[in-house]
N, C-alpha and C. Protein backbone atom coordinates (compact mmCIF):
# COMPACT_ATOMS: atom_id res chain seq x y z
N UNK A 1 54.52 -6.66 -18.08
CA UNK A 1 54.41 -5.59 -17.13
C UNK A 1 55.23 -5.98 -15.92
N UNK A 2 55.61 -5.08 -15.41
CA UNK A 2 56.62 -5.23 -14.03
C UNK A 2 55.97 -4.45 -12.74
N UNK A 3 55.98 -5.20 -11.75
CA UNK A 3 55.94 -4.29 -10.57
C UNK A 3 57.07 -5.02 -9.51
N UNK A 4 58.14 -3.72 -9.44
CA UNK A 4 59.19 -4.30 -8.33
C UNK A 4 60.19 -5.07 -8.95
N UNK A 5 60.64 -6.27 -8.80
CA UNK A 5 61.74 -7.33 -8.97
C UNK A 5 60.56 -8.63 -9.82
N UNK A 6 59.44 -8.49 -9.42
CA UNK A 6 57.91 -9.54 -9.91
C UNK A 6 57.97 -8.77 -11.26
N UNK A 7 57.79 -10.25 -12.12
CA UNK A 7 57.31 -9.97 -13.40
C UNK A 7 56.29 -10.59 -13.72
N UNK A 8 55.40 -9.59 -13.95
CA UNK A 8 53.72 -10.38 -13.90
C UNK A 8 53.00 -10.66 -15.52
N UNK A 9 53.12 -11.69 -15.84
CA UNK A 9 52.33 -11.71 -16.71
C UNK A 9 51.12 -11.63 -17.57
N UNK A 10 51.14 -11.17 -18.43
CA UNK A 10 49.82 -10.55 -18.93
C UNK A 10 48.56 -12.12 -19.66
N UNK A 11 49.19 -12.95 -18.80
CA UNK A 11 48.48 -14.17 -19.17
C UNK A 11 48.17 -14.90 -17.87
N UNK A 12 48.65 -14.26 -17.23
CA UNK A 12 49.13 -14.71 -15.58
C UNK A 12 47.36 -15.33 -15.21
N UNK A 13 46.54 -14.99 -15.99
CA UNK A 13 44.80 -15.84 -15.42
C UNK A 13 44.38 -16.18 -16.38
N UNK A 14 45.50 -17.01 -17.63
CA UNK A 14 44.35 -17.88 -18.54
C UNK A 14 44.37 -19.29 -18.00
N UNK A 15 42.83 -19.37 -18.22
CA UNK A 15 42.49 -20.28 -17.60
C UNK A 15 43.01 -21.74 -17.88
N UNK A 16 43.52 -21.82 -18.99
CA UNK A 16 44.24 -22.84 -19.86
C UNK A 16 45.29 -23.38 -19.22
N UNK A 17 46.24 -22.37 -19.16
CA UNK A 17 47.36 -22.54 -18.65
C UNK A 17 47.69 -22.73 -17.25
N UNK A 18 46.66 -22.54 -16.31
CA UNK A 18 46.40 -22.80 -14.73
C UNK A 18 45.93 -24.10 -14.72
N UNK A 19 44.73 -24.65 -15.57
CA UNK A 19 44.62 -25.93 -15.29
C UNK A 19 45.72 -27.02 -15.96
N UNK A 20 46.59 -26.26 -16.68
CA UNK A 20 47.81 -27.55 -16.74
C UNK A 20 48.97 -27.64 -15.82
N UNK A 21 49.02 -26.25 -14.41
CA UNK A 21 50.04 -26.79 -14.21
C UNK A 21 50.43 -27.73 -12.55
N UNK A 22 49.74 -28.30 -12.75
CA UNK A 22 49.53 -29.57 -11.85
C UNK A 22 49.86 -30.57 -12.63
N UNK A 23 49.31 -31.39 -13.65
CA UNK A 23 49.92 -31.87 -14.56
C UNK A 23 51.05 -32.00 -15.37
N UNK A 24 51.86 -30.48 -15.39
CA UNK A 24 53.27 -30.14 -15.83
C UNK A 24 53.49 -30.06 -14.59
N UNK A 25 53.86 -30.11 -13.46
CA UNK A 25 54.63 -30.77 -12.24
C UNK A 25 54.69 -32.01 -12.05
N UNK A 26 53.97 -32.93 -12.52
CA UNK A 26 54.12 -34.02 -12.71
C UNK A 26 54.75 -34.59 -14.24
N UNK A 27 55.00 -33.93 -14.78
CA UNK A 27 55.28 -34.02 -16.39
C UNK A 27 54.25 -34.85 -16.86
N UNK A 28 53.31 -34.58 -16.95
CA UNK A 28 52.22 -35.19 -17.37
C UNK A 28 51.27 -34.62 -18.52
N UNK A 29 52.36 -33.65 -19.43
CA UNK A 29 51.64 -33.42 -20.43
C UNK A 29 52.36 -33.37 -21.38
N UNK A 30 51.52 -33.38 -22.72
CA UNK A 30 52.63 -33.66 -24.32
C UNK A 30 53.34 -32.26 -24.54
N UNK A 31 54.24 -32.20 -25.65
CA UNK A 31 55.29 -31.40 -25.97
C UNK A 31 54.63 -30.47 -25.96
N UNK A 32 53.57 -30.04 -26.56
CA UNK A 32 53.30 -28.70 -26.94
C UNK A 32 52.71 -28.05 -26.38
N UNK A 33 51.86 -28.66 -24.97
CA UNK A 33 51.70 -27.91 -23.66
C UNK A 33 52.39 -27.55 -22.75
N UNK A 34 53.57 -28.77 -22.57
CA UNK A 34 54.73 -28.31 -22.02
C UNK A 34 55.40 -27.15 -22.47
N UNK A 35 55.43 -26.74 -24.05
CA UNK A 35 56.35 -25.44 -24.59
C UNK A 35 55.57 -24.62 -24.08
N UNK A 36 54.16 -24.71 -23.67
CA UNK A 36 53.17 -23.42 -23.15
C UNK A 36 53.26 -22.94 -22.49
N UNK A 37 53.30 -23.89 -21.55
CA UNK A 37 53.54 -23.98 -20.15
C UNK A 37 54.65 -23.12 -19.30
N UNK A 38 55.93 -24.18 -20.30
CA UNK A 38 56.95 -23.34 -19.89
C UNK A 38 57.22 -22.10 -20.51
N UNK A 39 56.62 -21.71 -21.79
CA UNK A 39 57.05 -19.88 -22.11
C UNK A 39 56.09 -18.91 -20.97
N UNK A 40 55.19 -19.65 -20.26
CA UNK A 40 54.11 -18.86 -19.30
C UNK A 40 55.04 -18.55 -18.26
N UNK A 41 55.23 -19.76 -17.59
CA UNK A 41 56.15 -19.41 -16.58
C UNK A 41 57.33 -18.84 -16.75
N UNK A 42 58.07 -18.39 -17.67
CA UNK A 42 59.16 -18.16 -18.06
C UNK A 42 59.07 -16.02 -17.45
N UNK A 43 57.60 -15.47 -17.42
CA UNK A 43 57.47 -14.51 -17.35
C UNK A 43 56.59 -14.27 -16.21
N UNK A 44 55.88 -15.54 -15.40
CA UNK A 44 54.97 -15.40 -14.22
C UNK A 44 55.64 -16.20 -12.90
N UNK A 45 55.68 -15.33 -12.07
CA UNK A 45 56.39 -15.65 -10.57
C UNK A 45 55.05 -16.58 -9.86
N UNK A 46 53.77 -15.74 -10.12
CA UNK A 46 52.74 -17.10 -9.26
C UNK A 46 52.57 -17.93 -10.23
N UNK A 47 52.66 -18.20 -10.94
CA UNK A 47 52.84 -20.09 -11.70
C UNK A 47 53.58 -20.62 -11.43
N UNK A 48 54.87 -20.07 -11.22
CA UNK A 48 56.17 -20.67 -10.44
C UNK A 48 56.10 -21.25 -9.79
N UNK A 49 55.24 -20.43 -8.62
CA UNK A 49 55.80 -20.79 -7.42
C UNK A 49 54.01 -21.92 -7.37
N UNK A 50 53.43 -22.07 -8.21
CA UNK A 50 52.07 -22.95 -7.77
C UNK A 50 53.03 -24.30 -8.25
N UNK A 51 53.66 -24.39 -9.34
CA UNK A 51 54.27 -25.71 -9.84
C UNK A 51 55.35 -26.11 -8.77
N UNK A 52 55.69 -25.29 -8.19
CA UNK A 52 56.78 -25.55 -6.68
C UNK A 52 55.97 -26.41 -5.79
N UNK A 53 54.68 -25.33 -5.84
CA UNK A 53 54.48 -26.00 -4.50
C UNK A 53 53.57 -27.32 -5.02
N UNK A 54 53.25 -27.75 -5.94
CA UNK A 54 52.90 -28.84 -6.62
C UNK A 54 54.09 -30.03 -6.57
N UNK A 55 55.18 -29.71 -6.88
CA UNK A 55 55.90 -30.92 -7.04
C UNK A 55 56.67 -30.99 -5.80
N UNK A 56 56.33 -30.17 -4.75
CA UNK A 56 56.07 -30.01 -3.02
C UNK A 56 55.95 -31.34 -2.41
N UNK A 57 53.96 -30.89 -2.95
CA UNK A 57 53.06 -31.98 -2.98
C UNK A 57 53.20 -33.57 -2.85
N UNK A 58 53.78 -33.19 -4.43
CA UNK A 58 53.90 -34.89 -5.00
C UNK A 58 55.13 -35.66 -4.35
N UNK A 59 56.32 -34.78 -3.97
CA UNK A 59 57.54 -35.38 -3.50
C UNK A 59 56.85 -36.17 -2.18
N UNK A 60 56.10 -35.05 -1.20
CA UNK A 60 55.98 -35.86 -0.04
C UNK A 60 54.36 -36.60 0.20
N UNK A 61 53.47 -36.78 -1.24
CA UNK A 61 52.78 -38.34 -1.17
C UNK A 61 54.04 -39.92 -1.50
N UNK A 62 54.80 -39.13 -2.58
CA UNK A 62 55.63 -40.36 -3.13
C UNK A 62 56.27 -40.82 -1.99
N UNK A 63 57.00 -40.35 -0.94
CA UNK A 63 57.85 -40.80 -0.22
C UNK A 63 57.47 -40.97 1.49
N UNK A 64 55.68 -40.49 1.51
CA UNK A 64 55.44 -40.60 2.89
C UNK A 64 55.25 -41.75 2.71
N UNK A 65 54.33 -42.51 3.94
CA UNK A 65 53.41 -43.22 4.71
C UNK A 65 54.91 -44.51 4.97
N UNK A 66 54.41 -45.45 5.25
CA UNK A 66 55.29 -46.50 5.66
C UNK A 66 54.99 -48.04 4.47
N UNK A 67 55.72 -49.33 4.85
CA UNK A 67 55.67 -50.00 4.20
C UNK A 67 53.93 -50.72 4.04
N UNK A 68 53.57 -51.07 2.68
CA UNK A 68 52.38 -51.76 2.79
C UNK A 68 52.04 -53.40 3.82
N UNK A 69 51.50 -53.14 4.14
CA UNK A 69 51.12 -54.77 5.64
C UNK A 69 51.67 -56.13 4.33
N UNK A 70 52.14 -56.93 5.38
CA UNK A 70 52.74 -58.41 4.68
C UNK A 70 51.38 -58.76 4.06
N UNK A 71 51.51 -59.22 2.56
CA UNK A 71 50.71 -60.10 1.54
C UNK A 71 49.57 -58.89 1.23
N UNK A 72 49.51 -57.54 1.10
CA UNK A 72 48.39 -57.13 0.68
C UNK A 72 48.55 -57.13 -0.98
N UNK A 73 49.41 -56.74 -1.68
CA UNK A 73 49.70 -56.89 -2.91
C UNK A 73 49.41 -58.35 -3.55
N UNK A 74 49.56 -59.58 -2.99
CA UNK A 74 48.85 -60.88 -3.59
C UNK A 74 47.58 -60.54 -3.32
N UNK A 75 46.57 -59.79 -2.19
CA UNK A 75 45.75 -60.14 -2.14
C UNK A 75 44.44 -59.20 -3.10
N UNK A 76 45.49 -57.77 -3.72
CA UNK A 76 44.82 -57.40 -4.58
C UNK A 76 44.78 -58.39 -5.45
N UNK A 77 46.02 -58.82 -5.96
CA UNK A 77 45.61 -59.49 -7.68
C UNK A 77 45.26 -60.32 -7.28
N UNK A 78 44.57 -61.14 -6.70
CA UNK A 78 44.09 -62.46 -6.49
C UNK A 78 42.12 -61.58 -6.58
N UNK A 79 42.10 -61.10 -5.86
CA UNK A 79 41.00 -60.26 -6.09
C UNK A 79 40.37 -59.85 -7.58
N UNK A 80 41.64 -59.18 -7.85
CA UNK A 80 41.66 -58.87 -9.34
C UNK A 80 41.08 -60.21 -10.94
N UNK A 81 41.96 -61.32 -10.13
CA UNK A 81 41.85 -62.22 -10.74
C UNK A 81 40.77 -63.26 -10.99
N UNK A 82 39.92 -62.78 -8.92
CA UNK A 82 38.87 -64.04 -9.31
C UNK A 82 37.68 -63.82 -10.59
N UNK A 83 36.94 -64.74 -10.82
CA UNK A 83 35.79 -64.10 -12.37
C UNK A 83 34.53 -63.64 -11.02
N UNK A 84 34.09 -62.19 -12.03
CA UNK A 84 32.82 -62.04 -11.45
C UNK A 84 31.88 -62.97 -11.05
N UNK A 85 30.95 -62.09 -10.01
CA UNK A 85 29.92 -62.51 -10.02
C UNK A 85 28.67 -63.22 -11.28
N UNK A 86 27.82 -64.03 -10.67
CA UNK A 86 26.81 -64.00 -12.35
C UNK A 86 26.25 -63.33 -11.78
N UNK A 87 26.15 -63.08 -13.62
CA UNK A 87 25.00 -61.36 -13.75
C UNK A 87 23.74 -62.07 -13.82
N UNK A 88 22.52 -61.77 -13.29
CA UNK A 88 21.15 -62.42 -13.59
C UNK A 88 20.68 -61.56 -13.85
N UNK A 89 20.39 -61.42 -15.17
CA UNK A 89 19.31 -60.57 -16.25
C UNK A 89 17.71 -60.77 -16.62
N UNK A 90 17.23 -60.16 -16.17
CA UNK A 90 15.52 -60.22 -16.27
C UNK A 90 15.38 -61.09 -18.13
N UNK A 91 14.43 -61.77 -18.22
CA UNK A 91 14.63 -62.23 -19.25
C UNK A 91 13.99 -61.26 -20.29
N UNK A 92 14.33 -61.32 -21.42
CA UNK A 92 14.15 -60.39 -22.43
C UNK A 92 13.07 -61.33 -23.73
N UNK A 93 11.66 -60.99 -24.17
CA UNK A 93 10.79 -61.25 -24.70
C UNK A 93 11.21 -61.37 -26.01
N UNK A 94 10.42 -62.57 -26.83
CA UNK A 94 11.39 -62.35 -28.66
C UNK A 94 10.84 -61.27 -28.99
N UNK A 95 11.48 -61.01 -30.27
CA UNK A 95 11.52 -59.96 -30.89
C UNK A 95 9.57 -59.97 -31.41
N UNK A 96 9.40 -58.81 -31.26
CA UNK A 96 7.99 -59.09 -32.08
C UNK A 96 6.92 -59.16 -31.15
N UNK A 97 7.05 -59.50 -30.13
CA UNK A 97 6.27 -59.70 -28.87
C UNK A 97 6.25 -58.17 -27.80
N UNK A 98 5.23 -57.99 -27.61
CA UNK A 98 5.47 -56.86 -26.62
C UNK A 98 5.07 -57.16 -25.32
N UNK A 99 6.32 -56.97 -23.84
CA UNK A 99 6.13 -57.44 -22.94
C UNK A 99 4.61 -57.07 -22.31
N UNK A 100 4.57 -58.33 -21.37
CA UNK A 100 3.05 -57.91 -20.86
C UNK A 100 3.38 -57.08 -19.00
N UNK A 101 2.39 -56.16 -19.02
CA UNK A 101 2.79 -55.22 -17.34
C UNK A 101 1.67 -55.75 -16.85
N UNK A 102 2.06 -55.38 -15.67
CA UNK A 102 1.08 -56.30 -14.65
C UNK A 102 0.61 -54.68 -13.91
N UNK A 103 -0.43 -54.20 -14.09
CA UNK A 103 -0.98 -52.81 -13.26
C UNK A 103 -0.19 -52.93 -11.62
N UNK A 104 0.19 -52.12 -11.04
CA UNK A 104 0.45 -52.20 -9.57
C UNK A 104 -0.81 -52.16 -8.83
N UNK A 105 -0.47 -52.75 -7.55
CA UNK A 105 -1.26 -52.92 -7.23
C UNK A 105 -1.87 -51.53 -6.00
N UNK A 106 -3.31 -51.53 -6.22
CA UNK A 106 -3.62 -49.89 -5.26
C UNK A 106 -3.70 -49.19 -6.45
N UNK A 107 -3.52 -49.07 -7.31
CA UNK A 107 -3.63 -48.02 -8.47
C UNK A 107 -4.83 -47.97 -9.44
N UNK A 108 -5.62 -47.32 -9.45
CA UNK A 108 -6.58 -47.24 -10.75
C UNK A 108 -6.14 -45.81 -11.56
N UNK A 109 -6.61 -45.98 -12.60
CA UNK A 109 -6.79 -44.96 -13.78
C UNK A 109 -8.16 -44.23 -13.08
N UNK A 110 -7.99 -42.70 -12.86
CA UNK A 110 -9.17 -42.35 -12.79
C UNK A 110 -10.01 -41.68 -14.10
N UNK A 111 -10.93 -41.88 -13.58
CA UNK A 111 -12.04 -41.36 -14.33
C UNK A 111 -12.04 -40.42 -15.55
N UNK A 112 -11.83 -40.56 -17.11
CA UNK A 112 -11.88 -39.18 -17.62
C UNK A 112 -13.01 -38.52 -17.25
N UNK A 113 -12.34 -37.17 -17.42
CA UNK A 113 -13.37 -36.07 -17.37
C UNK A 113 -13.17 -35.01 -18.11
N UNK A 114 -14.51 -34.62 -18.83
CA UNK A 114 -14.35 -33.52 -19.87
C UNK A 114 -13.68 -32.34 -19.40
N UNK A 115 -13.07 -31.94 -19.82
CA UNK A 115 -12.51 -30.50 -20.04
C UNK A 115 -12.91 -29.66 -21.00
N UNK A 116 -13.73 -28.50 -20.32
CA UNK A 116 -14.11 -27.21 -21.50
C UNK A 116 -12.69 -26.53 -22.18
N UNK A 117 -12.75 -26.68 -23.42
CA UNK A 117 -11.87 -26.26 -24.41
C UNK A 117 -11.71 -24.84 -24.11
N UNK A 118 -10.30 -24.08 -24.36
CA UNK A 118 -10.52 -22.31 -24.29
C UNK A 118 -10.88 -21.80 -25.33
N UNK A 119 -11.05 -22.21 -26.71
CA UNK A 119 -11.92 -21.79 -27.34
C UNK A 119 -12.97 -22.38 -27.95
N UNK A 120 -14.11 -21.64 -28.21
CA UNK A 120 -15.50 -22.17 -28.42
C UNK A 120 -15.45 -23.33 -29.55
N UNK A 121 -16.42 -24.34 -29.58
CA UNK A 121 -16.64 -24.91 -30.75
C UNK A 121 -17.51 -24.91 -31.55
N UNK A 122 -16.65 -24.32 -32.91
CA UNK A 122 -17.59 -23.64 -33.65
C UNK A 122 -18.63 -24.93 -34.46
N UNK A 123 -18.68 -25.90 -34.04
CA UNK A 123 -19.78 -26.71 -34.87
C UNK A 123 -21.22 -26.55 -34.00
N UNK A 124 -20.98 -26.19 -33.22
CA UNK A 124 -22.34 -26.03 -32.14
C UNK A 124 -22.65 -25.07 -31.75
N UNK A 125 -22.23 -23.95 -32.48
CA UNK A 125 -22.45 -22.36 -32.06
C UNK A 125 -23.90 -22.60 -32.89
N UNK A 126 -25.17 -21.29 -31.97
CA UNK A 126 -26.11 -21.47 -32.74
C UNK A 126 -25.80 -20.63 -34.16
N UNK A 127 -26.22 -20.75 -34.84
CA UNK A 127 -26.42 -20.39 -35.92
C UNK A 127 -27.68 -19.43 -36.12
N UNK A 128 -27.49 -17.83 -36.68
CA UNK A 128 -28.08 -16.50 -36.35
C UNK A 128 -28.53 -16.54 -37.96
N UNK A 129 -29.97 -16.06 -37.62
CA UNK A 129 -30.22 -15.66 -39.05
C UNK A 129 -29.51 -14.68 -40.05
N UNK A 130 -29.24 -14.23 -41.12
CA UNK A 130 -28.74 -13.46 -41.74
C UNK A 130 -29.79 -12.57 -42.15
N UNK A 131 -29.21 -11.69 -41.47
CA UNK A 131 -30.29 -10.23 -42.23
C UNK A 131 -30.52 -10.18 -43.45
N UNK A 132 -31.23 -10.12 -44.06
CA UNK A 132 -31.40 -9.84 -45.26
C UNK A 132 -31.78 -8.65 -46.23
């Protein structure tokens, strides 16, 4: 469909094809999303211009800010490199054994208490003579 000099596509809001193209401004997707991609845009002016202003974006993260401070790059991988922490793991009971709990403390179990059933029980209904 056309309106004006804009050629709007009749796909122009699948949802598919909007969430790849952030990813296809970065070329960051395989062949056959890329062929998607690009036959979409080939007929939609706002996908165009979103992958424009996407690789906008990316030009000026890649090439802002200034140089990183002297030695921070050794001091990741050195970071990287030292060995964890030790892990201290609660100890785990043999097999076959079931751990023992210790009640908290302040807490009791209260009291059962009967609850009348919603329907009657029929072993204790009296029992009515039969007419005879």
């Amino acid at each position: 469909m056309s309106t004006g000099d804009v050629v709007v596509s009749p796909m122009a809001d699948v949802p598919e094809i909007i969430d790849l193209l952030g990813a296809f401004a970065l070329d960051a997707v395989d062949d056959d999303e890329r062929a998607i991609v690009e036959e979409h845009l080939a007929v939609c002016a706002r996908c165009r211009a979103e992958v424009a202003e996407h690789r906008e974006v990316a030009s000026l993260l890649a090439h802002g800010g200034g140089p990183a401070p002297e030695g921070l790059w050794p001091r990741i991988a050195d970071s990287l490199a030292a060995p964890p922490p030790e892990l201290r793991l609660a100890p785990v009971p043999p097999s076959g054994e079931a751990p023992r709990r210790r009640p908290c403390r302040g807490t009791r179990a209260a009291p059962a208490r009967r609850v009348p059933s919603p329907t009657p029980d029929r072993s204790r209904a009296r029992r009515r003579p039969r007419p005879a």
